[in-house]
N, C-alpha and C. Protein backbone atom coordinates (compact mmCIF):
# COMPACT_ATOMS: atom_id res chain seq x y z
N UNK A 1 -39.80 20.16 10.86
CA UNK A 1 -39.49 21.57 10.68
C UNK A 1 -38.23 21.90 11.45
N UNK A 2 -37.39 22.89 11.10
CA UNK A 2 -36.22 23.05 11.80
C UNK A 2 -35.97 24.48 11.82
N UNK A 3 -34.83 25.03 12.44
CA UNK A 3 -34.73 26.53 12.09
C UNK A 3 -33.39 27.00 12.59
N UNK A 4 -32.63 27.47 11.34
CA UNK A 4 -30.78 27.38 11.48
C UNK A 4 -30.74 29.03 11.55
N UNK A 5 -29.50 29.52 12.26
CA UNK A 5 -29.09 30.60 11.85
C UNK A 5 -27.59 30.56 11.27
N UNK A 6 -27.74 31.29 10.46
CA UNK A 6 -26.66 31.65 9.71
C UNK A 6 -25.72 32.67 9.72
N UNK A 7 -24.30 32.78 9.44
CA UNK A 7 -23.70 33.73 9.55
C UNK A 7 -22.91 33.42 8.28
N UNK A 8 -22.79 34.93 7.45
CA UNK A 8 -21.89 34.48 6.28
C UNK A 8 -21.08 35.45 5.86
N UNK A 9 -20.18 35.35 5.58
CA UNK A 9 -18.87 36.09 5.94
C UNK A 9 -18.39 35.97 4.23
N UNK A 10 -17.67 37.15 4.13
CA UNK A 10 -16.68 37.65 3.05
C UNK A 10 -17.30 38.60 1.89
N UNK A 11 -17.68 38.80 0.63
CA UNK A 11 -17.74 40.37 0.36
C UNK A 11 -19.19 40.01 -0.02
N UNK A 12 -20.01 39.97 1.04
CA UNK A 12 -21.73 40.19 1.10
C UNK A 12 -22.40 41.17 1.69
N UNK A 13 -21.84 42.63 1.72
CA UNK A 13 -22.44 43.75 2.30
C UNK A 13 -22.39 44.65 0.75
N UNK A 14 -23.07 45.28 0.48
CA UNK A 14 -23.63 46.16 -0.83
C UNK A 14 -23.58 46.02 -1.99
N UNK A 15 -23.75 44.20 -2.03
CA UNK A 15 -24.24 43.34 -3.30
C UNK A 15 -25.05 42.87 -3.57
N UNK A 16 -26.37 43.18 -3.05
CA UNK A 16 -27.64 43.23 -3.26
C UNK A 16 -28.13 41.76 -2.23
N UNK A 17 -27.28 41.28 -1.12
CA UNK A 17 -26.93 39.86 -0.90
C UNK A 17 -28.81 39.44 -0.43
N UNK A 18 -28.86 40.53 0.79
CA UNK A 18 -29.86 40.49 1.59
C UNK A 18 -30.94 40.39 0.83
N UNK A 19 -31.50 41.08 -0.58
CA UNK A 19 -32.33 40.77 -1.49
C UNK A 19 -32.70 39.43 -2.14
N UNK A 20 -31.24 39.29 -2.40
CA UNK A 20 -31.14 37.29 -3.41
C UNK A 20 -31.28 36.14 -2.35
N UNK A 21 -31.08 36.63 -0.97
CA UNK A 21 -31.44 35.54 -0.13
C UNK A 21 -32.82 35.67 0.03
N UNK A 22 -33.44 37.07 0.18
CA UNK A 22 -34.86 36.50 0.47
C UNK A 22 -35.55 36.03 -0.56
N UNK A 23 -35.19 36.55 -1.39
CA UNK A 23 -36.17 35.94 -3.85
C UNK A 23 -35.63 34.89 -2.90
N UNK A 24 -34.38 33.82 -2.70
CA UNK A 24 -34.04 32.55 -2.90
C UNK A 24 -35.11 31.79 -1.73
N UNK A 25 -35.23 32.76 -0.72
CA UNK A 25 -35.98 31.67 0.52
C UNK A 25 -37.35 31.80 0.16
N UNK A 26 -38.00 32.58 -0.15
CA UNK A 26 -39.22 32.71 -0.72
C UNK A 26 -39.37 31.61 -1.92
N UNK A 27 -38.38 31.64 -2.42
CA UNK A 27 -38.53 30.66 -3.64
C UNK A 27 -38.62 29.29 -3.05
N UNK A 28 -38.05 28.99 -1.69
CA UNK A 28 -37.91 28.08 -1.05
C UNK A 28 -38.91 27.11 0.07
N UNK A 29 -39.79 28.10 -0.31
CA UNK A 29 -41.12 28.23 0.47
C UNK A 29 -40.61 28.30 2.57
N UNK A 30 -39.13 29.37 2.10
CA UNK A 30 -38.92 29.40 3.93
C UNK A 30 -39.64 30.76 4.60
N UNK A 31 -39.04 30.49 5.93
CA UNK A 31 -39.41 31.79 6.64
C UNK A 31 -38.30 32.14 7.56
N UNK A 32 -38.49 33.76 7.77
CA UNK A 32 -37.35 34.09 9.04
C UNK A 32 -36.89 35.76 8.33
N UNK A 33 -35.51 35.61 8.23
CA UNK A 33 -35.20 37.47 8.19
C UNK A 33 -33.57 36.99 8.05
N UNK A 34 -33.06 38.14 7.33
CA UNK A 34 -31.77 38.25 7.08
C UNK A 34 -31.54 39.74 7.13
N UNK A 35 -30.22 40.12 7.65
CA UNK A 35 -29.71 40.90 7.83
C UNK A 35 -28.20 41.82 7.94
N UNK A 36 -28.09 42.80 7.94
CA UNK A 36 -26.14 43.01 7.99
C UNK A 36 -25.75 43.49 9.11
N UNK A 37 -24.71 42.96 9.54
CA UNK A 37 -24.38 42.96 10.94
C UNK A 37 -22.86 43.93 10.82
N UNK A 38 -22.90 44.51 11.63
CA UNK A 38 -22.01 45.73 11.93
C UNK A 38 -20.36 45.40 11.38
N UNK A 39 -19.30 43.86 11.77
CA UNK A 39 -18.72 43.16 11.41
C UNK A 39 -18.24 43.44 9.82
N UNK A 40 -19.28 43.19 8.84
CA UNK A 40 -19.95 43.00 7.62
C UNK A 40 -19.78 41.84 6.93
N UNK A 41 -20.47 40.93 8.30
CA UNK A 41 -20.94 39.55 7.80
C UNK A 41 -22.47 39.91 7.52
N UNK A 42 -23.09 38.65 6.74
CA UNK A 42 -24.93 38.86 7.35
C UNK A 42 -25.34 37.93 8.04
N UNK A 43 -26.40 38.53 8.22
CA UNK A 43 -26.68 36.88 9.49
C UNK A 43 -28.44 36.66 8.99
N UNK A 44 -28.89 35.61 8.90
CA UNK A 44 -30.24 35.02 8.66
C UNK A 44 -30.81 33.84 9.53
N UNK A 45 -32.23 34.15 9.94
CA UNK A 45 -32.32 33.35 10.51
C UNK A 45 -33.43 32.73 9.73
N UNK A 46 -33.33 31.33 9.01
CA UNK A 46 -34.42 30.49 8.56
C UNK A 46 -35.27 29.48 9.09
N UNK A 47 -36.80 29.08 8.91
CA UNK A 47 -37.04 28.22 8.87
C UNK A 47 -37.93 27.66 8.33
N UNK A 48 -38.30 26.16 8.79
CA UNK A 48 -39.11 25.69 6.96
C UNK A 48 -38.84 24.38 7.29
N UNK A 49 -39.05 23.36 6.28
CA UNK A 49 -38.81 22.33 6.02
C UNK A 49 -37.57 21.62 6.06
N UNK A 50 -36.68 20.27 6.52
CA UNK A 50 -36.00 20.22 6.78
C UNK A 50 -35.09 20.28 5.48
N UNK A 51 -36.03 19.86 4.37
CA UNK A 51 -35.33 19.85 2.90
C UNK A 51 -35.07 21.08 2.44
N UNK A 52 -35.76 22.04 2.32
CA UNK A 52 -36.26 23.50 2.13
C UNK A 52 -34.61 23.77 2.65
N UNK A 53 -34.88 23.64 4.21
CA UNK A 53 -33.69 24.62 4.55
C UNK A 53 -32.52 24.39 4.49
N UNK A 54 -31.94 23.04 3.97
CA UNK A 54 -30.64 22.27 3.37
C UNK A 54 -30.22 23.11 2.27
N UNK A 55 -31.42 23.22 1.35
CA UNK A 55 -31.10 23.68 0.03
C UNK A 55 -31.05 25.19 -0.12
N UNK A 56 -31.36 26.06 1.12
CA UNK A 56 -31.10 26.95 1.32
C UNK A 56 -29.69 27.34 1.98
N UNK A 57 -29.28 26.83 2.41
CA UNK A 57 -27.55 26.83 3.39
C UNK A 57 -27.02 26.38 2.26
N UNK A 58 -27.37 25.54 0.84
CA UNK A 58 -26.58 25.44 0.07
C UNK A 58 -26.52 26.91 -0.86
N UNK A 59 -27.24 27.13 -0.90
CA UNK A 59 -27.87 28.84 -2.01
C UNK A 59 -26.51 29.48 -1.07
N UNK A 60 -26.89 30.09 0.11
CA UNK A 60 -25.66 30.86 1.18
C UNK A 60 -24.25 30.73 0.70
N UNK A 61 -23.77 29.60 -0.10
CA UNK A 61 -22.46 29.54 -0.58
C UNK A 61 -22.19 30.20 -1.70
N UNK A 62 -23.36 30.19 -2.51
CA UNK A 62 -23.83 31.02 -3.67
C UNK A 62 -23.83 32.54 -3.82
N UNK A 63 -24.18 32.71 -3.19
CA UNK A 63 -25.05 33.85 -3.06
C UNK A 63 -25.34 34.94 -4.01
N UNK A 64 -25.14 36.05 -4.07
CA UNK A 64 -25.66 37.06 -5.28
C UNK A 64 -24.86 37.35 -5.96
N UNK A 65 -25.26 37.82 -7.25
CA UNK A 65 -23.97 37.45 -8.52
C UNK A 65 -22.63 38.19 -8.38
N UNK A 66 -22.86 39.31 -7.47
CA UNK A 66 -21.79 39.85 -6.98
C UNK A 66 -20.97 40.07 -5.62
N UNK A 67 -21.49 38.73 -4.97
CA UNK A 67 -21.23 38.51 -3.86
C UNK A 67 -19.64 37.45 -3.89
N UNK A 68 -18.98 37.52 -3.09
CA UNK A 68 -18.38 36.45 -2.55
C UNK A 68 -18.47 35.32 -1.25
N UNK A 69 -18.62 34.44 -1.34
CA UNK A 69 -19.09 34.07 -0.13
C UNK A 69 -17.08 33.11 0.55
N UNK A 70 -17.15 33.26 1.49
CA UNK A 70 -16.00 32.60 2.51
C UNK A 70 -16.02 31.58 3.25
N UNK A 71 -16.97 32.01 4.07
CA UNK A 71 -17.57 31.32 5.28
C UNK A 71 -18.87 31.09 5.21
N UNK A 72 -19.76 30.04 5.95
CA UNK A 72 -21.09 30.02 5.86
C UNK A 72 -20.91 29.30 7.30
N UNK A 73 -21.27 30.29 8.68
CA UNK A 73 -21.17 29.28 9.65
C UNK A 73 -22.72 28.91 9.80
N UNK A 74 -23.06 27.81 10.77
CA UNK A 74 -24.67 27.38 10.76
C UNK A 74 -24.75 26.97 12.69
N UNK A 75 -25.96 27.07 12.83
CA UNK A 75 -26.01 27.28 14.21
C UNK A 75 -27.49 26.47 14.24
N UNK A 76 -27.61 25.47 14.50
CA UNK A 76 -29.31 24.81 14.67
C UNK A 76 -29.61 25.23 16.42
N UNK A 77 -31.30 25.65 15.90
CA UNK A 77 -31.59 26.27 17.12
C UNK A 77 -33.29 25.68 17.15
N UNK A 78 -33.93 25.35 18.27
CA UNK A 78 -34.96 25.08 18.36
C UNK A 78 -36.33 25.80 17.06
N UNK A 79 -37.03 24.68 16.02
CA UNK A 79 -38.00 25.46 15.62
C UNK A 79 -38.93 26.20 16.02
N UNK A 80 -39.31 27.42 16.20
CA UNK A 80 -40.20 28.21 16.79
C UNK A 80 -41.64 28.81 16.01
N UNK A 81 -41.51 28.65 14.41
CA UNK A 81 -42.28 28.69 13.86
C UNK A 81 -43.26 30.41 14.40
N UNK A 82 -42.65 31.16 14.19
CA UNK A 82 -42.68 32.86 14.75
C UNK A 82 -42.83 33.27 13.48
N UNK A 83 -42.24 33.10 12.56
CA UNK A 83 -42.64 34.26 11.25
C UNK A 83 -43.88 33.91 10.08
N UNK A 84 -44.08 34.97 9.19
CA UNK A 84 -45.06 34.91 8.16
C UNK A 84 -44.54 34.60 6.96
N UNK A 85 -43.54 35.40 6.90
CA UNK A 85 -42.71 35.84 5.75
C UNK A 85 -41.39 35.65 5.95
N UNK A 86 -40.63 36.22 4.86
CA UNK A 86 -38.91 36.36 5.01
C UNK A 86 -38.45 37.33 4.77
N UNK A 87 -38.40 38.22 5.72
CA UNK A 87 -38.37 39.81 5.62
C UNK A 87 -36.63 40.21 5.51
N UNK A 88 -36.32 41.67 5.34
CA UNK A 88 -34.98 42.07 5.11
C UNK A 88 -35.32 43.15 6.61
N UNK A 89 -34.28 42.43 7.27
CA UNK A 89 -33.97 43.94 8.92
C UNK A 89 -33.01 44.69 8.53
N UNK A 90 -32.75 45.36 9.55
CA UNK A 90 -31.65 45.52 9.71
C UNK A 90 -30.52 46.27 8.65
């Protein structure tokens, strides 16, 4: 199990981004929370399976049909296994 945070940068603030990541991580069978950060990057924090969450940092390049994505930075951080779900904050 592992658990990355993410930061993703370029036109992903009021393109529904925060929605298509969680359908995508749910679809992914992950967990954690995504959110928009003042900047107007978003930032998510996932975790899950080590496969799960590969194929999720690949989705992040993707992202929602009216998103652009730029940047996708990634940050591995100890698994903590804390959430239920994959909620929208923030």
């Amino acid at each position: 199990m592992q658990r990355k945070r993410v930061f993703i940068s370029g036109r992903v603030q009021g393109v529904y981004f925060r929605v298509y990541t969680r359908e995508a991580a749910l679809g992914f069978g992950l967990r954690g929370w995504v959110r928009n950060l003042p900047d107007g990057r978003v930032e998510a924090v996932i975790e899950g399976e080590e496969r799960q969450v590969e194929e999720m940092l690949k989705w992040c390049w993707q992202g929602s049909p009216s998103s652009r994505v730029d940047k996708v930075e990634v940050v591995a951080e100890p698994y903590q296994g804390e959430f239920e779900d994959f909620s929208i904050t923030g």
